[in-house]
Protein backbone atom coordinates (compact mmCIF):
# COMPACT_ATOMS: atom_id res chain seq x y z
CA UNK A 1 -7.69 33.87 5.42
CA UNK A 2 -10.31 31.99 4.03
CA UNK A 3 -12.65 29.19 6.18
CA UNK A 4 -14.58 26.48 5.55
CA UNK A 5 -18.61 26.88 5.87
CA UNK A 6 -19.95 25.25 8.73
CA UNK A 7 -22.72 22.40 8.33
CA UNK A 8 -26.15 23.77 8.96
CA UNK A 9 -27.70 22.82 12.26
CA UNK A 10 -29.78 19.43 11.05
CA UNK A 11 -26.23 17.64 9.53
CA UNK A 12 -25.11 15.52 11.92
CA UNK A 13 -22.64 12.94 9.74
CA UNK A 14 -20.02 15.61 10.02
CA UNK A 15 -19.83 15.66 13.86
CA UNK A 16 -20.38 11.48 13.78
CA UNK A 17 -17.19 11.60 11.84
CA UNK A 18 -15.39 14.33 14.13
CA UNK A 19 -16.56 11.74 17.49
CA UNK A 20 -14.87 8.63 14.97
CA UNK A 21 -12.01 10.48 14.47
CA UNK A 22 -11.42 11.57 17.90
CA UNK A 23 -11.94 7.51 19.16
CA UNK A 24 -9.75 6.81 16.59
CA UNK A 25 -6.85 9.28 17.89
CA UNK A 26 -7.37 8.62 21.76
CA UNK A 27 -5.40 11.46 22.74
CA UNK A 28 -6.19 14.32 24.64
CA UNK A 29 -7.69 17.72 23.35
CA UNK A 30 -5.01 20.24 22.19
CA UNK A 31 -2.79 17.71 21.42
CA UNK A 32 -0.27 18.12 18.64
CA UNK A 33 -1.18 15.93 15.83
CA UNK A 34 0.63 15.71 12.39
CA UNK A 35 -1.42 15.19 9.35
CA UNK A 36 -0.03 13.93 6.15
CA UNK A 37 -2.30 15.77 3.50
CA UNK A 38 -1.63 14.41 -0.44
CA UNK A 39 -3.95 17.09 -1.63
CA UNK A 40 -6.92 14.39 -2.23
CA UNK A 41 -9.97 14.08 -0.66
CA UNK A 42 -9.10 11.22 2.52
CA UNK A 43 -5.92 13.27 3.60
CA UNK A 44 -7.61 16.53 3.58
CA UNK A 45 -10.80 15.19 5.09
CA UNK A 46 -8.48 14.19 7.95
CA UNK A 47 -6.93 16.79 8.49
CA UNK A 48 -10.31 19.09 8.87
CA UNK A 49 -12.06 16.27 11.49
CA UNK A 50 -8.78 17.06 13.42
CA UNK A 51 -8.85 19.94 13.47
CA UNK A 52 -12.95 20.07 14.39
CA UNK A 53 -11.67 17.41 17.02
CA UNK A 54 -9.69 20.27 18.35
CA UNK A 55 -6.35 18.82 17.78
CA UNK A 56 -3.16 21.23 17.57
CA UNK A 57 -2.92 20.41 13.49
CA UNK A 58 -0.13 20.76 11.63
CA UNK A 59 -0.69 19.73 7.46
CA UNK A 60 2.64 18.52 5.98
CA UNK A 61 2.95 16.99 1.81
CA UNK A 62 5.06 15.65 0.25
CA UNK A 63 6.73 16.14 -2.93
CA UNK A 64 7.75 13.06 -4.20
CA UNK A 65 8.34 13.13 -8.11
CA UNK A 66 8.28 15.16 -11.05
CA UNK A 67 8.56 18.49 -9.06
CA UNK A 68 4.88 19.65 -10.86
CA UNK A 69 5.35 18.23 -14.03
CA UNK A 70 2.27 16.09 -13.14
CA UNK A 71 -0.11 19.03 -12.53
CA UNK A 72 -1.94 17.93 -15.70
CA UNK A 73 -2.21 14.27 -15.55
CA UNK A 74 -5.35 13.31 -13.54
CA UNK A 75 -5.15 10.94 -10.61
CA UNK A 76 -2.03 11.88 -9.34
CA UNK A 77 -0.54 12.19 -6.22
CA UNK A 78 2.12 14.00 -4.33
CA UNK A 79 3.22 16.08 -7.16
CA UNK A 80 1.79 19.18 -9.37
CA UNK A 81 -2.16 20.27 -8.81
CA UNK A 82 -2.12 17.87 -5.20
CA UNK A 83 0.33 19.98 -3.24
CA UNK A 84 -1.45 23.08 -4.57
CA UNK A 85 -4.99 21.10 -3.58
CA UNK A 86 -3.13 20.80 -0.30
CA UNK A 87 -2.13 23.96 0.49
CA UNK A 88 -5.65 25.69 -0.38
CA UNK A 89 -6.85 23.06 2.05
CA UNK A 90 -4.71 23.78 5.40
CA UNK A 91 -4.68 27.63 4.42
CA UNK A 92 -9.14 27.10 4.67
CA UNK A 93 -8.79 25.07 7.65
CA UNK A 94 -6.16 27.66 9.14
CA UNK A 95 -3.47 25.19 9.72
CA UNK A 96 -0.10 25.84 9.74
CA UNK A 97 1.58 23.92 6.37
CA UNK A 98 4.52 22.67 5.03
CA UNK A 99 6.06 21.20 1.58
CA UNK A 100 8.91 18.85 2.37
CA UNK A 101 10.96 17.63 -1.06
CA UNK A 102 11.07 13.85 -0.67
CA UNK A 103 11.84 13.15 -4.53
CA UNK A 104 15.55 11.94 -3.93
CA UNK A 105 14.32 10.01 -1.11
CA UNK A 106 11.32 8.60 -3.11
CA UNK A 107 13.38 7.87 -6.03
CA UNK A 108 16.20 5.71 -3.86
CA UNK A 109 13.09 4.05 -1.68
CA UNK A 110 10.45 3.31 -3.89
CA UNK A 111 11.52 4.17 -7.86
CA UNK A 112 14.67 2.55 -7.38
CA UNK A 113 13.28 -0.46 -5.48
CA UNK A 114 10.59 -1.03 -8.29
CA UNK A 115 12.67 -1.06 -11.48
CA UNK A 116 15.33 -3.49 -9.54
CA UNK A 117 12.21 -5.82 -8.70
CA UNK A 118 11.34 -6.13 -12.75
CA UNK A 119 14.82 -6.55 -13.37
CA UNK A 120 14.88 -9.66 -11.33
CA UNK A 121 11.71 -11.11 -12.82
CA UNK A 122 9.38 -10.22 -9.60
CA UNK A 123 6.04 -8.30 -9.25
CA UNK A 124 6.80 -4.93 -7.35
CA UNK A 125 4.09 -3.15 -5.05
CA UNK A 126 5.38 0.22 -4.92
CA UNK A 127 2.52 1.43 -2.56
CA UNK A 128 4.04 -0.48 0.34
CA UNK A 129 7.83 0.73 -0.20
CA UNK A 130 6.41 4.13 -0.16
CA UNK A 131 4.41 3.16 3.09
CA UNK A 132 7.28 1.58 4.82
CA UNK A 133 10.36 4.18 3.75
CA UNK A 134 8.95 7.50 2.77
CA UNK A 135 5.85 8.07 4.38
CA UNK A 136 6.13 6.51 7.62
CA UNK A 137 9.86 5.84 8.92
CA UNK A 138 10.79 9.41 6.97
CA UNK A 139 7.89 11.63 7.85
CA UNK A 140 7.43 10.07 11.30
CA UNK A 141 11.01 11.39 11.90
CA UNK A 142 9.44 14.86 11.15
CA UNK A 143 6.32 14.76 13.38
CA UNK A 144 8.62 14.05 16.19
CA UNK A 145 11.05 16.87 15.50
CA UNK A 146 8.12 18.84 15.57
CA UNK A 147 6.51 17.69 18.87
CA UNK A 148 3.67 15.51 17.60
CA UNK A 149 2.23 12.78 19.48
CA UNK A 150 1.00 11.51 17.02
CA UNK A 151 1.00 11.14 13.03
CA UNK A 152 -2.52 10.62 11.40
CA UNK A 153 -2.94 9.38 7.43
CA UNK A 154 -5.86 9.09 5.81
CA UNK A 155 -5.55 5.18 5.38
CA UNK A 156 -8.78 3.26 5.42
CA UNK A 157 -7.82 0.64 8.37
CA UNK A 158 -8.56 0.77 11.84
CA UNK A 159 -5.98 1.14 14.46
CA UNK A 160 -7.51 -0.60 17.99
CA UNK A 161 -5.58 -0.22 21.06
CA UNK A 162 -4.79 -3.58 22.98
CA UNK A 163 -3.13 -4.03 26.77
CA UNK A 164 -0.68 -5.74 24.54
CA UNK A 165 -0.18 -3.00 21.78
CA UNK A 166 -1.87 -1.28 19.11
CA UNK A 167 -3.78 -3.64 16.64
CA UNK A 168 -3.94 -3.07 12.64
CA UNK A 169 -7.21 -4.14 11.33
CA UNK A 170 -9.19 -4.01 7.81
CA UNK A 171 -11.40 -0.94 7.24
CA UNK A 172 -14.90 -0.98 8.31
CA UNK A 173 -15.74 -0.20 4.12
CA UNK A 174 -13.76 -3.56 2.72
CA UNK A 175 -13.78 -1.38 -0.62
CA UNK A 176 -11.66 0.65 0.21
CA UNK A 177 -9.60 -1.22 2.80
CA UNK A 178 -5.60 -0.26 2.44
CA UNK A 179 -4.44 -3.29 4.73
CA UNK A 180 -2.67 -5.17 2.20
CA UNK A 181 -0.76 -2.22 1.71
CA UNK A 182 0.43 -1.11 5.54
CA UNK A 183 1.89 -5.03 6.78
CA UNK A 184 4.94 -3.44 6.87
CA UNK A 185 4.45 -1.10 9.62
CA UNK A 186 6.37 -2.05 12.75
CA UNK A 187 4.62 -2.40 16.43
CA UNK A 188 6.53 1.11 17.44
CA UNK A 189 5.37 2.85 14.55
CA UNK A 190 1.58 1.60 14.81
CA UNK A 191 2.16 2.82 18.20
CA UNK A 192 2.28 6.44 17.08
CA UNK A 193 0.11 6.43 13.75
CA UNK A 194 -3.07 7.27 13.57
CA UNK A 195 -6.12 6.55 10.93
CA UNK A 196 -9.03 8.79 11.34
CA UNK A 197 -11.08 7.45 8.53
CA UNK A 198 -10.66 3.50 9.11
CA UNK A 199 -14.33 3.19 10.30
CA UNK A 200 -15.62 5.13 7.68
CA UNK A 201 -17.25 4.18 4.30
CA UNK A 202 -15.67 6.13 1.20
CA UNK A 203 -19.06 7.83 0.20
CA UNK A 204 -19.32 9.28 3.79
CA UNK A 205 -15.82 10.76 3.96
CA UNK A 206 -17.06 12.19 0.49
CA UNK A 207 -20.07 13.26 2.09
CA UNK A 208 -18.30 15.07 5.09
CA UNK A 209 -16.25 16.78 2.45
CA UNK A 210 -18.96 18.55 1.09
CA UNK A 211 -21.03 18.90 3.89
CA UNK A 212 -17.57 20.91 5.41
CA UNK A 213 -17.07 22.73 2.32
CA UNK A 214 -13.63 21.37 0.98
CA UNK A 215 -13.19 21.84 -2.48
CA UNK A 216 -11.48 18.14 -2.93
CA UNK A 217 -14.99 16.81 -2.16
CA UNK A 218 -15.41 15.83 -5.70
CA UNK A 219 -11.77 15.10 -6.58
CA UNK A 220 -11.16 11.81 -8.60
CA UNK A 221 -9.22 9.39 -6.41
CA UNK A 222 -5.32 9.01 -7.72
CA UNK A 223 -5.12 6.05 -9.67
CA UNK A 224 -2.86 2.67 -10.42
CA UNK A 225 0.90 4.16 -9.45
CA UNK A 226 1.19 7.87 -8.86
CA UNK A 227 5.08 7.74 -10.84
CA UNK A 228 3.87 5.46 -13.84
CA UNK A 229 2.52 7.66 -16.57
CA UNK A 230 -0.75 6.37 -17.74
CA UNK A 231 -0.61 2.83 -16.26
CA UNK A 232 2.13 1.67 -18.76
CA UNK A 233 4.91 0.90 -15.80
CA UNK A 234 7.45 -0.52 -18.90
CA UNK A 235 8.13 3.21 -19.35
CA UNK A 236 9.90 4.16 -15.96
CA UNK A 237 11.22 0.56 -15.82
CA UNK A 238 12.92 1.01 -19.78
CA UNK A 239 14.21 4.33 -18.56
CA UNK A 240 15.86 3.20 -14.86
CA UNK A 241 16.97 -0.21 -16.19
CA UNK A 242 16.93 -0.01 -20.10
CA UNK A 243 18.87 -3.29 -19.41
CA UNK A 244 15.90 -5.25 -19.13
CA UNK A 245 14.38 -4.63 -22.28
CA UNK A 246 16.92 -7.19 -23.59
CA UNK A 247 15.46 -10.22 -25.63
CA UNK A 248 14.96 -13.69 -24.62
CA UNK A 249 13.78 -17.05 -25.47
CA UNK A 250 9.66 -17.97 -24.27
CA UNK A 251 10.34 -21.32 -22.56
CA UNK A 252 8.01 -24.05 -22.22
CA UNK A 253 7.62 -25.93 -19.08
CA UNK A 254 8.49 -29.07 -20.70
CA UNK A 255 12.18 -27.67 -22.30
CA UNK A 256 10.65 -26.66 -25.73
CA UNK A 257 11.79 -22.60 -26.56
CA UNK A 258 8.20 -20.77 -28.40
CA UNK A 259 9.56 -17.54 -29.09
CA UNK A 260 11.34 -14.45 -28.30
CA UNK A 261 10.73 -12.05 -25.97
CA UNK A 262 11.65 -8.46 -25.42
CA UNK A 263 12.41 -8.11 -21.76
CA UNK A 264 11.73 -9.76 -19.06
CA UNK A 265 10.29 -7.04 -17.43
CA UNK A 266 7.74 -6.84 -19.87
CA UNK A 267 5.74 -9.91 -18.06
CA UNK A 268 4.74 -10.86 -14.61
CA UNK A 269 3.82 -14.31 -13.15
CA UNK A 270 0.02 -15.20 -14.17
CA UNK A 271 -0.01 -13.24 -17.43
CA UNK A 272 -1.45 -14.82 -20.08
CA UNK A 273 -1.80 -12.17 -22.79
CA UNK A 274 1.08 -10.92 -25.35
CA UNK A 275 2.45 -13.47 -25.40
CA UNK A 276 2.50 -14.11 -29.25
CA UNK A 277 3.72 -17.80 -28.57
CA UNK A 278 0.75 -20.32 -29.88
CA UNK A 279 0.43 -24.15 -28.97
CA UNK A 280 -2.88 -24.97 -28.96
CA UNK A 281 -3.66 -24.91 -25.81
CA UNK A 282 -3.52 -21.44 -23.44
CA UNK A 283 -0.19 -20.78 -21.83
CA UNK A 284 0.51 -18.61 -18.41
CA UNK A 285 3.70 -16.82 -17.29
CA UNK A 286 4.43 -19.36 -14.70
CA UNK A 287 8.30 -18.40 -13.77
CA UNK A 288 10.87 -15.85 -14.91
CA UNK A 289 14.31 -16.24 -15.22
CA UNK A 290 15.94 -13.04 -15.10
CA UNK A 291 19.51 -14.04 -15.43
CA UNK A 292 18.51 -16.49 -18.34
CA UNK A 293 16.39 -14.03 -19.61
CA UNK A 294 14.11 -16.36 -20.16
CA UNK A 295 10.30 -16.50 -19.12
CA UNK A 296 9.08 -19.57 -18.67
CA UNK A 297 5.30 -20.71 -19.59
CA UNK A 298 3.13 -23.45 -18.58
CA UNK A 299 -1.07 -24.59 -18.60
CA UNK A 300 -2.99 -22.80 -16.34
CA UNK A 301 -2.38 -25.53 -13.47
CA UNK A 302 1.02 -25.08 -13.23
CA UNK A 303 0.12 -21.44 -11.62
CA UNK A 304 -0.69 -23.53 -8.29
CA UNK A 305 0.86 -22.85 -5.18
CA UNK A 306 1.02 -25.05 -2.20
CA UNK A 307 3.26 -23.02 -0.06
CA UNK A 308 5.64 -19.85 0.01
CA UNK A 309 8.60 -18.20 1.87
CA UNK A 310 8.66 -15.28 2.64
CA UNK A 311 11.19 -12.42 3.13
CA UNK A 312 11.47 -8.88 5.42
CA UNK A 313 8.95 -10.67 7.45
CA UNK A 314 6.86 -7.93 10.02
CA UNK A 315 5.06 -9.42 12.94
CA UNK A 316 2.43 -7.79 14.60
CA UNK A 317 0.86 -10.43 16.62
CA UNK A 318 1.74 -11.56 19.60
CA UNK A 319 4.60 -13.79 20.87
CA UNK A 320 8.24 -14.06 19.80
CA UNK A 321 7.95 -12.99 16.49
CA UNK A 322 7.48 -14.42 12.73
CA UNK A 323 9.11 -17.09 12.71
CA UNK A 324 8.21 -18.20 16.46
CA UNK A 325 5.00 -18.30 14.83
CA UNK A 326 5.55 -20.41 11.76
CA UNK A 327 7.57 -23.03 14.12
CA UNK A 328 4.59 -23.31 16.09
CA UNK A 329 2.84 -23.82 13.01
CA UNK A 330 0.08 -21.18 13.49
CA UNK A 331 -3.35 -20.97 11.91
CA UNK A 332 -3.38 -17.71 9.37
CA UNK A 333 -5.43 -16.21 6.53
CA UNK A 334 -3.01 -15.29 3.58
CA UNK A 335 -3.81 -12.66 1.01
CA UNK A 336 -1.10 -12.65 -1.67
CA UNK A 337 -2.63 -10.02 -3.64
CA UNK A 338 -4.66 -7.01 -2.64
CA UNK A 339 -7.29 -7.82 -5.01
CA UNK A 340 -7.64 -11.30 -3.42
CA UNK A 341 -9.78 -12.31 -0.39
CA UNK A 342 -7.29 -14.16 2.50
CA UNK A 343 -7.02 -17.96 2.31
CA UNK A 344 -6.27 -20.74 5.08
CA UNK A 345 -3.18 -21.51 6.32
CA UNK A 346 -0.68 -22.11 8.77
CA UNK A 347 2.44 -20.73 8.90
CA UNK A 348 5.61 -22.68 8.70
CA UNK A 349 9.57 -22.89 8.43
CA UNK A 350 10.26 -23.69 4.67
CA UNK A 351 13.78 -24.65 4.03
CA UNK A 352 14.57 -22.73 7.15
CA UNK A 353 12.85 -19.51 6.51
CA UNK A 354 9.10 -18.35 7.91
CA UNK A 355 6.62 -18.81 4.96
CA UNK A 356 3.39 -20.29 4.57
CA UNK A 357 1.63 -23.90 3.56
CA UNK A 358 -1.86 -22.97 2.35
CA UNK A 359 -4.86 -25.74 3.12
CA UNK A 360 -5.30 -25.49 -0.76
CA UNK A 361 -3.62 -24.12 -3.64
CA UNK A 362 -3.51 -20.56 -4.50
CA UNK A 363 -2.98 -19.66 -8.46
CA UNK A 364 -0.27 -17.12 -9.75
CA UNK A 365 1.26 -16.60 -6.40
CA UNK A 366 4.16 -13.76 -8.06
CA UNK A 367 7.70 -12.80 -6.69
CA UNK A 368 7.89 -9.40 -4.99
CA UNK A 369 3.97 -9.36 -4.13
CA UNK A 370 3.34 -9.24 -0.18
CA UNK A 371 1.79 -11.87 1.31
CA UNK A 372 -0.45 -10.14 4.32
CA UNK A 373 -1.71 -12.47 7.48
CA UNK A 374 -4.63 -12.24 9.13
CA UNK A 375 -5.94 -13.58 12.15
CA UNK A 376 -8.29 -16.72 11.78
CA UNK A 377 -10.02 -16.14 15.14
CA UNK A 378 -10.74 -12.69 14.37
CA UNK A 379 -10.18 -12.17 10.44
CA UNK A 380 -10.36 -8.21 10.45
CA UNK A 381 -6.72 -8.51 12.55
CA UNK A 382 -3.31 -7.87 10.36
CA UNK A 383 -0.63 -10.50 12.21
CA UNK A 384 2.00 -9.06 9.89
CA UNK A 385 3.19 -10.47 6.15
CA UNK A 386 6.63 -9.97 4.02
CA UNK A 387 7.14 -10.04 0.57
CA UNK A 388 7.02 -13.39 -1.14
CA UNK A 389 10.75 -14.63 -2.23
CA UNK A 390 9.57 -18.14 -3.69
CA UNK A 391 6.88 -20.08 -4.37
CA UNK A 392 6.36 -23.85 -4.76
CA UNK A 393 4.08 -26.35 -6.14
């Protein structure tokens, strides 16, 4: 069986990153640990600082789409030249390995879940479904079946134990920081999860790679969705709902009908491009009516939000719970998309539900985006999030 070559004597980031990793897991040596390995570089890097750690490692992957027909489109993940990545990878670190076939499971959870979302005229993030369903209720079922105490990712956030419970924070590298992404994971599952990599910057974990001899060192990172061929997400939504490719009228704020349109899901809230509607003046998606059909437009201020609700609210601070929290009125920082930086805010009860008031307005707040709180007091802190249902002016 083949094994990795060992760092010469004078490296030393390798074993800085096997001590991080083994803070990071807090359990003792030997115990069973399972590692979720995609076949790129952060999964398989985890799995071999484990195993350093010396952590009983067991590498599972899942297949989640496509069974292989994806081995030859680039940036990827958990289908085709990835599993095979991951295999090569626990066979060199001499872990034990298996394949599980998640694609119905994916498809119902995440594929499913994302073509509905267009239907309805919101803005999907497929990354968290995956998170929440597939990768850690699912596979955290398995890791228990097969004695883990523990199930490690390779996530960039930081996990921080607490006397009152495990803590989700932001990454030390705020590149690469996958927070946004993981508000979704309940108090007993942050309990068991583990993120090896979390205080680790991306060109160190690359560095570790090589220094350890993985092949994967070099390995593009998988990009945009892993299902959506080529970034053009029309073509799984046209072939799961072909229904929403029917025409409609481009409405005006003030009544007046611009155009046609053909499909609502071809647009999302703060678009301003394709459009083919012209005024005079620049126009912005600033609504969609999906059982009109209609998406309506508006100047760039009517993108403004003042406040939100929010739905499938998760709560990972401390208290009661969400909406505790937003009757109390407490102090957050809001991110409503992961390319944003948080803003202020408190939460609140709007028209009964938990949602948020921000101290200023945010632009193109979008349907079916997450909405991810962090802690004012200590900003690197998730509090929890849900997806946003409605926004207002």
């Amino acid at each position: 069986m083949a094994r990795l070559s060992m760092p010469s004597a004078e490296t030393t980031l390798a074993d800085d990153a096997v001590e991080a990793a083994r803070d990071a897991v807090g359990l003792p040596t030997g115990a069973r640990v399972l590692a979720a390995m995609s076949g790129g570089v952060d999964s398989t890097v985890t799995a071999a600082l484990l195993a350093r750690a010396g952590y009983d490692v067991v590498g599972v992957t899942l297949q989640l789409y496509d069974h292989g027909a994806a081995v030859r489109r680039k940036g990827a993940c958990c289908a085709g030249q990835d599993i095979r990545d991951a295999r090569a990878a626990a066979e060199a670190l001499g872990l034990p390995h298996y394949v599980l076939d998640y694609e119905s499971r994916f498809s119902a959870a995440v594929m499913d879940d994302f073509a509905d979302a267009y239907l309805r005229g919101e803005t999907p993030v497929p990354c968290i479904r995956c998170n929440q369903t597939v990768k850690f209720r699912d596979l955290m079922d398995v890791a228990r079946d097969l004695g883990a105490a523990a199930l490690a990712t390779g996530h960039y956030v930081r996990r921080i134990a607490a006397p009152a419970g495990a803590q989700l924070h932001r990454a030390a590298d705020p590149a690469r920081d996958q927070s946004y992404f993981l508000f979704a994971t309940t108090p007993e599952q942050l309990e068991y999860l583990r993120f090896p990599l979390g205080a680790l910057e991306k060109p160190a974990v690359r560095r570790v790679a090589a220094e350890l001899g993985l092949p994967v060192a070099d390995k593009p990172d998988s990009q945009d969705i892993c299902f959506v061929p080529e970034g053009r997400y029309t073509t799984v939504v046209d072939r799961l709902r072909p229904q929403g490719a029917l025409a409609g009228d481009i409405v005006h704020l003030d009544g007046r009908v611009l155009g046609r349109h053909e499909g609502v899901t071809r647009y999302t809230v703060g678009q301003r491009r394709g459009l083919n509607v012209a005024v005079g003046e620049p126009l912005f998606v600033v609504r969609i009516d999906a059982d009109r059909r209609q998406v309506i437009v508006g100047p760039r201020e009517a993108l403004l939000t003042s406040r939100l609700v929010l739905r499938e609210a998760n709560w990972l601070g401390e208290g009661a719970g969400m909406e505790a929290a937003a009757a109390a009125g407490a102090p957050v920082l809001a991110r409503v998309r992961s390319t944003r930086e948080p803003a202020a805010g408190r939460l609140a009860l709007v028209d009964g539900a938990a949602g948020v008031v921000f101290h200023q307005a945010e632009e193109g707040v979008a349907p079916g985006q997450a909405c991810v709180l962090y802690d004012p007091a200590e900003p690197s802190r998730v509090l929890g999030g849900g997806f946003i249902a409605r926004a207002a002016a």
